[in-house]
N, C-alpha and C. Protein backbone atom coordinates (compact mmCIF):
# COMPACT_ATOMS: atom_id res chain seq x y z
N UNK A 1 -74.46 -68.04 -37.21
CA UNK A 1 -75.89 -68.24 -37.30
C UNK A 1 -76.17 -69.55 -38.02
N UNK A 2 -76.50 -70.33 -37.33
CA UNK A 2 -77.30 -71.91 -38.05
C UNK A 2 -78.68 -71.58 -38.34
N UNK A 3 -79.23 -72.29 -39.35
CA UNK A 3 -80.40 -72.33 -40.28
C UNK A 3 -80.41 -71.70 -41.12
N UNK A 4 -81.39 -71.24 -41.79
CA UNK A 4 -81.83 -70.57 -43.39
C UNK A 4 -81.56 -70.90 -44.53
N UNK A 5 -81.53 -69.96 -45.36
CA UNK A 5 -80.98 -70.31 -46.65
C UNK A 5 -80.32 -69.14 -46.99
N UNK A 6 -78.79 -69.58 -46.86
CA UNK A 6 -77.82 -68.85 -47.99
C UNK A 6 -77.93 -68.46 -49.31
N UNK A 7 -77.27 -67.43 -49.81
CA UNK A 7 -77.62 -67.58 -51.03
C UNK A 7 -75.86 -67.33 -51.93
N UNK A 8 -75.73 -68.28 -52.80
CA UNK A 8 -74.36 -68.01 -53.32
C UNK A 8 -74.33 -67.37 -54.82
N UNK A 9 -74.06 -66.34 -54.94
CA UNK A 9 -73.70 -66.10 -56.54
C UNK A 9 -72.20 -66.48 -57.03
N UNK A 10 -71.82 -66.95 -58.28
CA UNK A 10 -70.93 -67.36 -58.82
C UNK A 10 -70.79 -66.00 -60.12
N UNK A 11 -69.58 -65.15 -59.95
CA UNK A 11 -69.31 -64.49 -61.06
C UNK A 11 -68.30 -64.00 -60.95
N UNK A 12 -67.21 -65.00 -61.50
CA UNK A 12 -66.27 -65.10 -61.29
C UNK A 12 -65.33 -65.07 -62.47
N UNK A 13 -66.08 -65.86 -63.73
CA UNK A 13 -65.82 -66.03 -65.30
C UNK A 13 -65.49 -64.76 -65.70
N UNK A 14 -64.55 -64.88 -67.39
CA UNK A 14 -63.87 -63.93 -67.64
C UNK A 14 -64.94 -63.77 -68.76
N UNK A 15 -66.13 -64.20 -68.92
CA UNK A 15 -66.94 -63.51 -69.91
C UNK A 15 -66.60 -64.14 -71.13
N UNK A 16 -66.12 -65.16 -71.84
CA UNK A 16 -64.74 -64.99 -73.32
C UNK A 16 -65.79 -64.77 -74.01
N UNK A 17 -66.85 -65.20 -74.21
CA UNK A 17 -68.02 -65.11 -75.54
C UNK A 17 -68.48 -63.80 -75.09
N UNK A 18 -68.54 -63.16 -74.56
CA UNK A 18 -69.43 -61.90 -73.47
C UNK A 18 -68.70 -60.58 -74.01
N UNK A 19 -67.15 -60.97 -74.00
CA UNK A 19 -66.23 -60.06 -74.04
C UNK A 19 -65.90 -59.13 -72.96
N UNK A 20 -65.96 -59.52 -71.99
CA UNK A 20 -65.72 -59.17 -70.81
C UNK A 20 -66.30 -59.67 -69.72
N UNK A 21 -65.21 -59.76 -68.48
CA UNK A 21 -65.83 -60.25 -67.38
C UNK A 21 -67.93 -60.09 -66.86
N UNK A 22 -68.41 -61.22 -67.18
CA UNK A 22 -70.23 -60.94 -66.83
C UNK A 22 -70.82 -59.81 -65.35
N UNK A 23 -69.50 -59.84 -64.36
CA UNK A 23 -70.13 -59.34 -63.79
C UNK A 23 -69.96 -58.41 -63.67
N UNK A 24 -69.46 -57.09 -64.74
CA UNK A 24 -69.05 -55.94 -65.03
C UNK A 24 -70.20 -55.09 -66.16
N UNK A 25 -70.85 -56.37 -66.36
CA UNK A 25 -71.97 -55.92 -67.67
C UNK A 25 -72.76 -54.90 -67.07
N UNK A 26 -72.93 -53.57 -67.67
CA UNK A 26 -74.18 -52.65 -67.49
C UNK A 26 -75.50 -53.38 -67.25
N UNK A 27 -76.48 -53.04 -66.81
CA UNK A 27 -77.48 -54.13 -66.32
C UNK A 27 -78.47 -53.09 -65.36
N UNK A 28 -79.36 -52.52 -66.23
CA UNK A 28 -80.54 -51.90 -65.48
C UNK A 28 -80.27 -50.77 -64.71
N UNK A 29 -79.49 -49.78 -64.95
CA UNK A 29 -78.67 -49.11 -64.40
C UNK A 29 -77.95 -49.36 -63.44
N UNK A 30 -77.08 -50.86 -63.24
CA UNK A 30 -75.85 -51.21 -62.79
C UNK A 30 -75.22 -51.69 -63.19
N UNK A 31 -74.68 -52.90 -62.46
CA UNK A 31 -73.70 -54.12 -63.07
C UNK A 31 -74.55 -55.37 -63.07
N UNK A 32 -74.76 -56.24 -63.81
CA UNK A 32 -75.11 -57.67 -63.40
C UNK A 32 -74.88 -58.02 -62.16
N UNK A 33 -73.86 -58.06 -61.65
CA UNK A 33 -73.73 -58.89 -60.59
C UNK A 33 -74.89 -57.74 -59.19
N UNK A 34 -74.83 -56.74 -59.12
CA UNK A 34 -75.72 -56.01 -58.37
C UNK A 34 -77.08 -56.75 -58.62
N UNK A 35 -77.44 -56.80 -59.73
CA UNK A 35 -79.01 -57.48 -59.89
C UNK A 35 -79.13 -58.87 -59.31
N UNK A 36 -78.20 -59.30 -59.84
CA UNK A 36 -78.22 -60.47 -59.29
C UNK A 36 -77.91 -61.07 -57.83
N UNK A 37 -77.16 -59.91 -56.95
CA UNK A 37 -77.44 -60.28 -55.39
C UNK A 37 -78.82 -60.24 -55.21
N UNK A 38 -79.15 -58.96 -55.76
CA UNK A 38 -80.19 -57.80 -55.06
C UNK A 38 -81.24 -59.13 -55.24
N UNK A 39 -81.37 -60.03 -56.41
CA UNK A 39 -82.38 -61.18 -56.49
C UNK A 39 -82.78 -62.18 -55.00
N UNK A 40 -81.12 -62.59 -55.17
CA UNK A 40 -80.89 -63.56 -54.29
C UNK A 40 -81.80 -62.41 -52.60
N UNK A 41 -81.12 -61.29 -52.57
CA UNK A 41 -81.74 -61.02 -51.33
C UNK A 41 -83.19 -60.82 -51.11
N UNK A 42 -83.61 -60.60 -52.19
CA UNK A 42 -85.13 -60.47 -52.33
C UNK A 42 -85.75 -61.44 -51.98
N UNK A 43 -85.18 -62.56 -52.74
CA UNK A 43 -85.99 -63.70 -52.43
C UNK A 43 -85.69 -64.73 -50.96
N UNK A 44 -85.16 -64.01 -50.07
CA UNK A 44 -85.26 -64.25 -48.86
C UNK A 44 -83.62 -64.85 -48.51
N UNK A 45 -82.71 -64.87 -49.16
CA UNK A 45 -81.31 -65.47 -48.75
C UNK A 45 -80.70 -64.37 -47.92
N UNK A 46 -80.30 -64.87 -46.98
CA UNK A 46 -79.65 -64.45 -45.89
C UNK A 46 -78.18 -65.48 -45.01
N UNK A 47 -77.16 -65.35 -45.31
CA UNK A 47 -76.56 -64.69 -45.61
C UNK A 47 -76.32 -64.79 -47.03
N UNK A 48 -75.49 -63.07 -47.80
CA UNK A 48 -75.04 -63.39 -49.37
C UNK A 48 -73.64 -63.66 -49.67
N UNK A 49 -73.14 -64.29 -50.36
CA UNK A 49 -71.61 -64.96 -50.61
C UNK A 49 -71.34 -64.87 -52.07
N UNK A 50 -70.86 -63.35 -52.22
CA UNK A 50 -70.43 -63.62 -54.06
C UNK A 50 -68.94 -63.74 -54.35
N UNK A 51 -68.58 -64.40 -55.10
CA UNK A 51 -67.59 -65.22 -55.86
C UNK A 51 -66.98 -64.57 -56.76
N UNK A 52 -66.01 -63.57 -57.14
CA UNK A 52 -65.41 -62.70 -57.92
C UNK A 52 -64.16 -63.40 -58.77
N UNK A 53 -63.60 -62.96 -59.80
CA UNK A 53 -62.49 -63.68 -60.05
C UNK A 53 -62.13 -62.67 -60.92
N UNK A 54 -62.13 -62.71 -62.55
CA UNK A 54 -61.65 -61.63 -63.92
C UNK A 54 -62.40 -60.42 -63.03
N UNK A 55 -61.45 -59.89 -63.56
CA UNK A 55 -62.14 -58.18 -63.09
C UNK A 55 -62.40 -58.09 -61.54
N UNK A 56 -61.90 -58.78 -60.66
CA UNK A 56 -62.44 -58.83 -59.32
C UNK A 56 -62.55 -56.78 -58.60
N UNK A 57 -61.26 -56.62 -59.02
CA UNK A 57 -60.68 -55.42 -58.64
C UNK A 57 -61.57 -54.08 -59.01
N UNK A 58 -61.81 -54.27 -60.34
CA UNK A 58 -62.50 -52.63 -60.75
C UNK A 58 -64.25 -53.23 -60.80
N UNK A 59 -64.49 -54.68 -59.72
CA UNK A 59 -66.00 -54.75 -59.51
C UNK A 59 -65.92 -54.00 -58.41
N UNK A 60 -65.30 -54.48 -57.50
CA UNK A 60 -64.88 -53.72 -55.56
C UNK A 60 -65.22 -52.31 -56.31
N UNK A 61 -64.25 -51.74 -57.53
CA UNK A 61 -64.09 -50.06 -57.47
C UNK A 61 -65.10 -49.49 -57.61
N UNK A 62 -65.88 -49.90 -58.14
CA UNK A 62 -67.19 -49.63 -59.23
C UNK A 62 -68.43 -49.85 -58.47
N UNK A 63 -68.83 -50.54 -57.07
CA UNK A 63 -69.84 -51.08 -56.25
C UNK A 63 -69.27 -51.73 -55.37
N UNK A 64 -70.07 -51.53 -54.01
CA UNK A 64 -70.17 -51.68 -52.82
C UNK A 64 -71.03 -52.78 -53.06
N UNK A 65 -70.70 -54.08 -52.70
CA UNK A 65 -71.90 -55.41 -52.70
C UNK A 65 -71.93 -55.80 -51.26
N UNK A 66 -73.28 -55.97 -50.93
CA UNK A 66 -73.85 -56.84 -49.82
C UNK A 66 -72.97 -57.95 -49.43
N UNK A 67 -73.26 -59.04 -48.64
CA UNK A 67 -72.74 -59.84 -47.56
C UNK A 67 -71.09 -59.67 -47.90
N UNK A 68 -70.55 -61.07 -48.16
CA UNK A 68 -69.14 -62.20 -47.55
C UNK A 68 -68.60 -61.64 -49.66
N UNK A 69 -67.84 -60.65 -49.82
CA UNK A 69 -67.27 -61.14 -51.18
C UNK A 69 -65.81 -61.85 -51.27
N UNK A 70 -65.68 -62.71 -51.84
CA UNK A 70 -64.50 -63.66 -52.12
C UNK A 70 -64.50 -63.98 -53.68
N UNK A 71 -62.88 -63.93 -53.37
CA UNK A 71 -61.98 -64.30 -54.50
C UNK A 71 -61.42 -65.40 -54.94
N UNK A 72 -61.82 -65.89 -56.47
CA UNK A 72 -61.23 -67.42 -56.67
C UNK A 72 -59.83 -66.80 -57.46
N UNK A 73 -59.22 -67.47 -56.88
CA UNK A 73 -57.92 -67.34 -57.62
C UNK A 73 -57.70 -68.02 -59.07
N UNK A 74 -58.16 -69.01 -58.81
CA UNK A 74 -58.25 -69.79 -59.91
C UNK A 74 -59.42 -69.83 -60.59
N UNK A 75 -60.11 -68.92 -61.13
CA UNK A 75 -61.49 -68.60 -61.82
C UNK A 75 -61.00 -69.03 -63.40
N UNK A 76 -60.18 -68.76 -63.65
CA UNK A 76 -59.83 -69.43 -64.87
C UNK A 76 -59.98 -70.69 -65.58
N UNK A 77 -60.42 -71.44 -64.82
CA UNK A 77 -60.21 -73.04 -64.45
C UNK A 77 -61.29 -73.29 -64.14
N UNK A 78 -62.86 -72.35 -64.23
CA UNK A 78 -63.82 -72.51 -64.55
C UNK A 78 -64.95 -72.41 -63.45
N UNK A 79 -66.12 -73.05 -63.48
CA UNK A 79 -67.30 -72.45 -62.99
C UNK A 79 -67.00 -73.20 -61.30
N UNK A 80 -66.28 -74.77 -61.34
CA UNK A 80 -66.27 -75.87 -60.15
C UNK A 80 -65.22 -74.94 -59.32
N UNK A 81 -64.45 -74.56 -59.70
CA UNK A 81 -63.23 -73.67 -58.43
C UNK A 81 -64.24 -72.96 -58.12
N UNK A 82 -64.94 -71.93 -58.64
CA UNK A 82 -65.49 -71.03 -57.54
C UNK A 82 -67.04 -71.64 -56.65
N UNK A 83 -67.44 -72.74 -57.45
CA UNK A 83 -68.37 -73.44 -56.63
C UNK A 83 -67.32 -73.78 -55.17
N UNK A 84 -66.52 -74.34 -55.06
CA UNK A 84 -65.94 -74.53 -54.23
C UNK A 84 -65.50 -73.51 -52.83
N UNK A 85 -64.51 -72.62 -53.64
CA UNK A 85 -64.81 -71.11 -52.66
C UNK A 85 -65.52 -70.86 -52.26
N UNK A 86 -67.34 -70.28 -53.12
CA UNK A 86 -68.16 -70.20 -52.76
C UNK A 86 -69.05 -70.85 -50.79
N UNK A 87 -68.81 -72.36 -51.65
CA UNK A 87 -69.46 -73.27 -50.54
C UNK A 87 -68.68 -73.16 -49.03
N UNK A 88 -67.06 -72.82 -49.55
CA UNK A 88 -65.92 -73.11 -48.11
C UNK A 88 -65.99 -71.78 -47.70
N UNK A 89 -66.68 -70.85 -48.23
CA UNK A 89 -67.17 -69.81 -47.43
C UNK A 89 -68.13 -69.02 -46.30
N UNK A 90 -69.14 -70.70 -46.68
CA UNK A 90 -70.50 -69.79 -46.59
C UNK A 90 -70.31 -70.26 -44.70
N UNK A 91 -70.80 -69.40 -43.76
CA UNK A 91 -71.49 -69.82 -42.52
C UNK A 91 -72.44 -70.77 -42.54
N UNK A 92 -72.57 -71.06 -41.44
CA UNK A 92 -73.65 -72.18 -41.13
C UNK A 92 -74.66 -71.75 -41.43
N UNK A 93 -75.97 -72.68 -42.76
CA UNK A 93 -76.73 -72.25 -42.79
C UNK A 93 -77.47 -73.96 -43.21
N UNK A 94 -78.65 -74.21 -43.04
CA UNK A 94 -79.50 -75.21 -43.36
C UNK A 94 -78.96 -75.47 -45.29
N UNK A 95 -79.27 -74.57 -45.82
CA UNK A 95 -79.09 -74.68 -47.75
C UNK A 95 -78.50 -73.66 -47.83
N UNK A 96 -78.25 -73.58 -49.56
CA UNK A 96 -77.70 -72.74 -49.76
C UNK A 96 -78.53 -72.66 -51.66
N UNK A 97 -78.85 -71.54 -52.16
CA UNK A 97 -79.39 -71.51 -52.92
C UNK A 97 -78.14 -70.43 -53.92
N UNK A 98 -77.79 -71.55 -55.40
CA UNK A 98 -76.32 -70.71 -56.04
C UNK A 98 -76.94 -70.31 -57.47
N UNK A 99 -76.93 -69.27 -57.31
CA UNK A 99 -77.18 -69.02 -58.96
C UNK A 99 -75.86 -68.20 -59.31
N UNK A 100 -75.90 -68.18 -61.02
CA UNK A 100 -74.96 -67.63 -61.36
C UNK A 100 -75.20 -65.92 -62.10
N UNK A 101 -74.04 -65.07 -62.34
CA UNK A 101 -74.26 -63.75 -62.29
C UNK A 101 -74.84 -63.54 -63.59
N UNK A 102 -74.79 -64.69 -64.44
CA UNK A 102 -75.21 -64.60 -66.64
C UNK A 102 -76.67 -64.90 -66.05
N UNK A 103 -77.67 -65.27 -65.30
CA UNK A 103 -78.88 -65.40 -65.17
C UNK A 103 -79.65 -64.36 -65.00
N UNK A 104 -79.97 -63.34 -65.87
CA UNK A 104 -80.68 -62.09 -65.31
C UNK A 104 -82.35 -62.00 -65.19
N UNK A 105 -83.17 -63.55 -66.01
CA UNK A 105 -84.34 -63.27 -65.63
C UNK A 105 -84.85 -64.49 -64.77
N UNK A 106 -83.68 -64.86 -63.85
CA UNK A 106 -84.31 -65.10 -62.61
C UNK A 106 -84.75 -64.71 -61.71
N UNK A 107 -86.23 -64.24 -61.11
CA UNK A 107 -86.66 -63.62 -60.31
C UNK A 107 -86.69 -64.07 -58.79
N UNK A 108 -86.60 -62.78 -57.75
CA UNK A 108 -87.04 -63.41 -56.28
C UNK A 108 -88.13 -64.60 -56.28
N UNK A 109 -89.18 -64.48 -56.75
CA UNK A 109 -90.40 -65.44 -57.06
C UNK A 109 -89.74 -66.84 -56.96
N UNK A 110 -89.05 -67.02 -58.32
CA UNK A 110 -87.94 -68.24 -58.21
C UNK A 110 -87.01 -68.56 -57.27
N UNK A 111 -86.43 -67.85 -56.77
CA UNK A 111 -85.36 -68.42 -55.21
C UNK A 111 -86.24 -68.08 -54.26
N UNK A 112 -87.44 -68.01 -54.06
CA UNK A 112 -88.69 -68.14 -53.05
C UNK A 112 -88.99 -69.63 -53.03
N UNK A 113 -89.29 -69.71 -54.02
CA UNK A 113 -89.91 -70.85 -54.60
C UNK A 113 -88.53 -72.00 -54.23
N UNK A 114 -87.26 -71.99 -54.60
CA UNK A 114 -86.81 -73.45 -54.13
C UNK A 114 -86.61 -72.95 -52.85
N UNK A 115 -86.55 -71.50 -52.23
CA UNK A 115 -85.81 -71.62 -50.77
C UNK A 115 -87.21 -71.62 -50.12
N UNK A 116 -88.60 -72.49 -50.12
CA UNK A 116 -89.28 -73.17 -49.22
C UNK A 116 -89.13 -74.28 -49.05
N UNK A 117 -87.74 -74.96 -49.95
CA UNK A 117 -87.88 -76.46 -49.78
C UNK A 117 -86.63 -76.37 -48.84
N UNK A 118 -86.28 -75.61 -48.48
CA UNK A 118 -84.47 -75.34 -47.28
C UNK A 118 -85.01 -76.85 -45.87
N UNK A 119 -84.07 -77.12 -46.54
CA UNK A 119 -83.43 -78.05 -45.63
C UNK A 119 -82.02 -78.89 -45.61
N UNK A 120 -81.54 -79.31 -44.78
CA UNK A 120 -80.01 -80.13 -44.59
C UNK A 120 -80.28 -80.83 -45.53
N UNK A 121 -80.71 -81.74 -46.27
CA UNK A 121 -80.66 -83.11 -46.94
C UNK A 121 -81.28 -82.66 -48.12
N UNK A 122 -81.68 -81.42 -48.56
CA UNK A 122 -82.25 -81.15 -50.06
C UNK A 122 -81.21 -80.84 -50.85
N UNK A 123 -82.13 -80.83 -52.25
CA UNK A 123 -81.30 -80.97 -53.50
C UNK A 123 -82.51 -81.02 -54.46
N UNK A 124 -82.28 -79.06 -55.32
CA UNK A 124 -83.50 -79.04 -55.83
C UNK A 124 -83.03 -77.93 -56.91
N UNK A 125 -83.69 -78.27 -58.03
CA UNK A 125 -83.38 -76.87 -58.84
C UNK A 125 -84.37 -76.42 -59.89
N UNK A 126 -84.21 -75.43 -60.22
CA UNK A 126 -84.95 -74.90 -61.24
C UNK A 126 -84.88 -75.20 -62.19
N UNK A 127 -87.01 -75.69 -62.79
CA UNK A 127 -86.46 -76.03 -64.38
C UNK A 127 -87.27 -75.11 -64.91
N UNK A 128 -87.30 -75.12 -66.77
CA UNK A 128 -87.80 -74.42 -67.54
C UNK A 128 -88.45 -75.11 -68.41
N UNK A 129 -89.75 -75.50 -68.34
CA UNK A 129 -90.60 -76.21 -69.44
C UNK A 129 -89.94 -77.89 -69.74
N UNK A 130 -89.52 -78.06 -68.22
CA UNK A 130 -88.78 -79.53 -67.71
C UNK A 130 -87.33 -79.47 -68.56
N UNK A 131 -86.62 -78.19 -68.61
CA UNK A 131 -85.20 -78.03 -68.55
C UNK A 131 -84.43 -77.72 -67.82
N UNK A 132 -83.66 -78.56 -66.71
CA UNK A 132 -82.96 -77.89 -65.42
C UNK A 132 -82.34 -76.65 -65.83
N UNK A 133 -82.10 -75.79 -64.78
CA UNK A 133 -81.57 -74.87 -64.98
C UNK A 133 -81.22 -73.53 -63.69
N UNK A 134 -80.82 -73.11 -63.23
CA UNK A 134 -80.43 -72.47 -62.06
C UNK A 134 -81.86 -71.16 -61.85
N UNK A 135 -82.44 -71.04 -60.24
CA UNK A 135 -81.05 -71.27 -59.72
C UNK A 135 -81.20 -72.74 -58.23
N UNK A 136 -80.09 -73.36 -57.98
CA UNK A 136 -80.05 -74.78 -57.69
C UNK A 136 -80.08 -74.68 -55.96
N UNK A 137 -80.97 -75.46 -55.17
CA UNK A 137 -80.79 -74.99 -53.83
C UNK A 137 -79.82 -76.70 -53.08
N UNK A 138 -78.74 -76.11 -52.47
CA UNK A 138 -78.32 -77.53 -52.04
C UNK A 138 -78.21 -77.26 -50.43
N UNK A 139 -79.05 -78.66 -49.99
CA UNK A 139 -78.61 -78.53 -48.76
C UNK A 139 -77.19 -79.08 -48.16
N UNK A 140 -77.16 -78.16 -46.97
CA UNK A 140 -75.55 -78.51 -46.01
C UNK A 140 -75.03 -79.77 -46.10
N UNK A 141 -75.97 -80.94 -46.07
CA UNK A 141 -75.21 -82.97 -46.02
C UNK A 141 -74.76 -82.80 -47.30
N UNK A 142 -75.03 -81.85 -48.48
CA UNK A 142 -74.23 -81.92 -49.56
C UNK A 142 -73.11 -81.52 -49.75
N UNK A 143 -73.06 -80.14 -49.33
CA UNK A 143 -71.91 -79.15 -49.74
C UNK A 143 -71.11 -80.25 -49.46
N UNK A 144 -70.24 -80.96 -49.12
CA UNK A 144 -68.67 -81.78 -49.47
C UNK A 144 -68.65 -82.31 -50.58
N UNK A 145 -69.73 -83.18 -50.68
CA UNK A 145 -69.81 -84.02 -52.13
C UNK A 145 -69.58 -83.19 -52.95
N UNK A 146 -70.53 -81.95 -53.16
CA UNK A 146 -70.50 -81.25 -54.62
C UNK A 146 -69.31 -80.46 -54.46
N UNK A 147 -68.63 -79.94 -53.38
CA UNK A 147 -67.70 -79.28 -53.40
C UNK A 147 -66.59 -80.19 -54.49
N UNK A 148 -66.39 -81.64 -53.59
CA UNK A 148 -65.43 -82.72 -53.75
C UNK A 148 -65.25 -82.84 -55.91
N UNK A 149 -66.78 -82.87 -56.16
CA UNK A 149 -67.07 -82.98 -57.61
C UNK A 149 -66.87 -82.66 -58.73
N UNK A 150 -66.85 -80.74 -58.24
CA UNK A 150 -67.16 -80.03 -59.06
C UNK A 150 -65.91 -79.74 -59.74
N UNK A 151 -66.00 -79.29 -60.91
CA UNK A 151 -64.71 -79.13 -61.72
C UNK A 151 -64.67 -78.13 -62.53
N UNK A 152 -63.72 -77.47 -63.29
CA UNK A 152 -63.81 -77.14 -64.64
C UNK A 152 -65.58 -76.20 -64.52
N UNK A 153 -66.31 -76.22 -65.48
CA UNK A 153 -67.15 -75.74 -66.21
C UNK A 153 -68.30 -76.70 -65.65
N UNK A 154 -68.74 -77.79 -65.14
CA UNK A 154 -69.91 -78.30 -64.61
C UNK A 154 -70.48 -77.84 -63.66
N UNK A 155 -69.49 -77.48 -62.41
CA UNK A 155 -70.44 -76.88 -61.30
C UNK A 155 -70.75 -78.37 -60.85
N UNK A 156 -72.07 -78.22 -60.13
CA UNK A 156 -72.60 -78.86 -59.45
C UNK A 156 -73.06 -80.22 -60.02
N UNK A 157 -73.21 -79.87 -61.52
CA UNK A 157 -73.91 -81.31 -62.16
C UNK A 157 -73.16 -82.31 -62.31
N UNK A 158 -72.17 -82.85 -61.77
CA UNK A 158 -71.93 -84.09 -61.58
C UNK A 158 -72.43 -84.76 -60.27
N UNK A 159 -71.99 -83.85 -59.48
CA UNK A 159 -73.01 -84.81 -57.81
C UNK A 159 -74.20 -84.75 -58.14
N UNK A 160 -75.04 -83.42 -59.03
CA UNK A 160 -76.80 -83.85 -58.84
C UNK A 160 -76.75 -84.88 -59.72
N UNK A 161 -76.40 -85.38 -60.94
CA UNK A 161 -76.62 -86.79 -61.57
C UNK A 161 -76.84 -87.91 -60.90
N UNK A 162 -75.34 -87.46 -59.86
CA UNK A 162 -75.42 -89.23 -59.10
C UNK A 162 -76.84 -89.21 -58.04
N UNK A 163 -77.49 -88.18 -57.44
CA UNK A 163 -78.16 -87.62 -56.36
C UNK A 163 -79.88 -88.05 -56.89
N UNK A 164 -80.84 -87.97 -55.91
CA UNK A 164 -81.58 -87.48 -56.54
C UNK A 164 -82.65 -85.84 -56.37
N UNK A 165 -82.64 -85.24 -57.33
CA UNK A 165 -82.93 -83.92 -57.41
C UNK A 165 -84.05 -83.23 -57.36
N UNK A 166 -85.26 -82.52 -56.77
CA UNK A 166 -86.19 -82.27 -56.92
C UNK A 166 -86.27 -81.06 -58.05
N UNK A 167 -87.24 -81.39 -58.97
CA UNK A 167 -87.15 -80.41 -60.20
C UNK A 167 -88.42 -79.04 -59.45
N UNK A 168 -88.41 -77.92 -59.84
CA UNK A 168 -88.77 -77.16 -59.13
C UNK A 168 -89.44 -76.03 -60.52
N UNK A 169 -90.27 -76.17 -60.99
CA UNK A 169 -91.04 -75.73 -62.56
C UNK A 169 -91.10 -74.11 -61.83
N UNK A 170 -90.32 -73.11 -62.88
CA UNK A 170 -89.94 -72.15 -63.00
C UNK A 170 -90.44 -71.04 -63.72
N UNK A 171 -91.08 -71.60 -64.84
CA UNK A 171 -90.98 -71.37 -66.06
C UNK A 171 -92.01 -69.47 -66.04
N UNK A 172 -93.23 -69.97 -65.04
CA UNK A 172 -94.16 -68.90 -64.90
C UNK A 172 -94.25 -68.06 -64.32
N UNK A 173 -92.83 -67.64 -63.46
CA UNK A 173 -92.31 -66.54 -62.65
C UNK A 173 -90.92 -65.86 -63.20
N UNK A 174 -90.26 -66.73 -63.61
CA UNK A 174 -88.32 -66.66 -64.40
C UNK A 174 -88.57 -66.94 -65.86
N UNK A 175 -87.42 -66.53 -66.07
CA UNK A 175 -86.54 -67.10 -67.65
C UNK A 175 -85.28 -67.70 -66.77
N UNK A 176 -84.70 -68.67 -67.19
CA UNK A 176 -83.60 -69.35 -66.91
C UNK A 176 -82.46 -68.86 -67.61
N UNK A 177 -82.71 -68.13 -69.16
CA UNK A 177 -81.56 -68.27 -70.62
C UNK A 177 -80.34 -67.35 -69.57
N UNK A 178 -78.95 -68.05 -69.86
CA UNK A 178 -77.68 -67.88 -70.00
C UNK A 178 -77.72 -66.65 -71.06
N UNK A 179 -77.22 -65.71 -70.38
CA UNK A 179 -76.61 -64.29 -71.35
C UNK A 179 -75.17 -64.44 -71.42
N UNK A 180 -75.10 -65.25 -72.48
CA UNK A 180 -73.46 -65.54 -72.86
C UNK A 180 -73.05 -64.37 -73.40
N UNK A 181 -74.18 -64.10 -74.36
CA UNK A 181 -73.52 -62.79 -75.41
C UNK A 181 -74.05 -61.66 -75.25
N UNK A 182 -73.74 -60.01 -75.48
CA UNK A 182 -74.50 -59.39 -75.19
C UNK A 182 -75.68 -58.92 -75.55
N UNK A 183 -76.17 -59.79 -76.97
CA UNK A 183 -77.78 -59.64 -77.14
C UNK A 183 -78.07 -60.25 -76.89
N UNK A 184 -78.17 -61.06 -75.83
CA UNK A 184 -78.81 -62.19 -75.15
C UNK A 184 -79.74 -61.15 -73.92
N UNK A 185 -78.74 -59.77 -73.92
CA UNK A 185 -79.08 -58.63 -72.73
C UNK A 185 -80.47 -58.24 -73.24
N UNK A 186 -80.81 -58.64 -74.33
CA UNK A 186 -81.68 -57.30 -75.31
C UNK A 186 -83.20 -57.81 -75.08
């Protein structure tokens, strides 16, 4: 299927500040990572592509997840390997909109909101009171570059530096904050 907007979750990290893999966290009577498809599908992404790595095994045991799930082998080695997987996964689609599984008050509202800008040649993300912040919609002429880029713990933000990015004000539908720790849940 060509067009739309994909949607990629990344939760793949072993949690180290979290103390356990993020996408194993209890979370509204599930797991994080459940909320966080269930977002992405809400807000109109079709197809879903989540990114597993620590704990891959007792996430499968524990929940049945929607679309394409894949495994980084190398999740250890940070947030850019599974951006990578992620992207060399996805089907043909116009964008692809990636948030990650530590984002829990990003709402459908918000991946509504950048996936009206879906197109091949975009590059747009969510900010917070003009603080970038996920979740990031990239179109298809990108995925190589950022694939090519990404590394370690940056993700995507070395190609959007060189790029230019449409900022996409968030602030009055989402929270952006990273739940590193678990009162970050609270």
């Amino acid at each position: 299927m060509t067009g739309g907007v994909a949607g990629l979750l990344l939760a793949a990290g072993g949690g180290r500040r979290f103390g356990m893999p993020k996408a194993l966290v209890p979370y509204r009577g599930g797991l994080l990572v459940e909320h966080a498809l269930a977002t992405l599908a809400a807000g109109g992404c079709d197809p879903l592509v989540v990114v597993l790595g620590a704990g891959a095994d007792e996430v499968r045991a524990r929940v049945a997840l929607p679309g394409l799930v894949v495994e980084n082998p190398d999740w250890a080695s940070g947030m850019g390997s599974s951006l990578r997987v992620g992207l060399a996964a996805l089907d043909p689609a116009d964008a692809v909109v990636v948030l990650t599984v530590d984002t829990p008050g990003v709402t459908a509202a918000a991946i509504r909101r950048l996936a009206e800008r879906t197109a091949p040649d975009v590059l747009a993300r969510a900010t917070y009171d003009g603080v970038p912040g996920h979740p990031v919609l990239i179109g298809r002429a990108h995925w190589a570059g950022v694939a090519e880029l990404a590394d370690g713990d940056t993700g995507a933000r070395p190609y959007l530096a060189r790029h230019p990015v449409a900022a996409v004000p968030c602030e009055d539908v989402a929270d952006g904050a990273d739940a590193d720790r678990p009162e970050d849940l609270r």
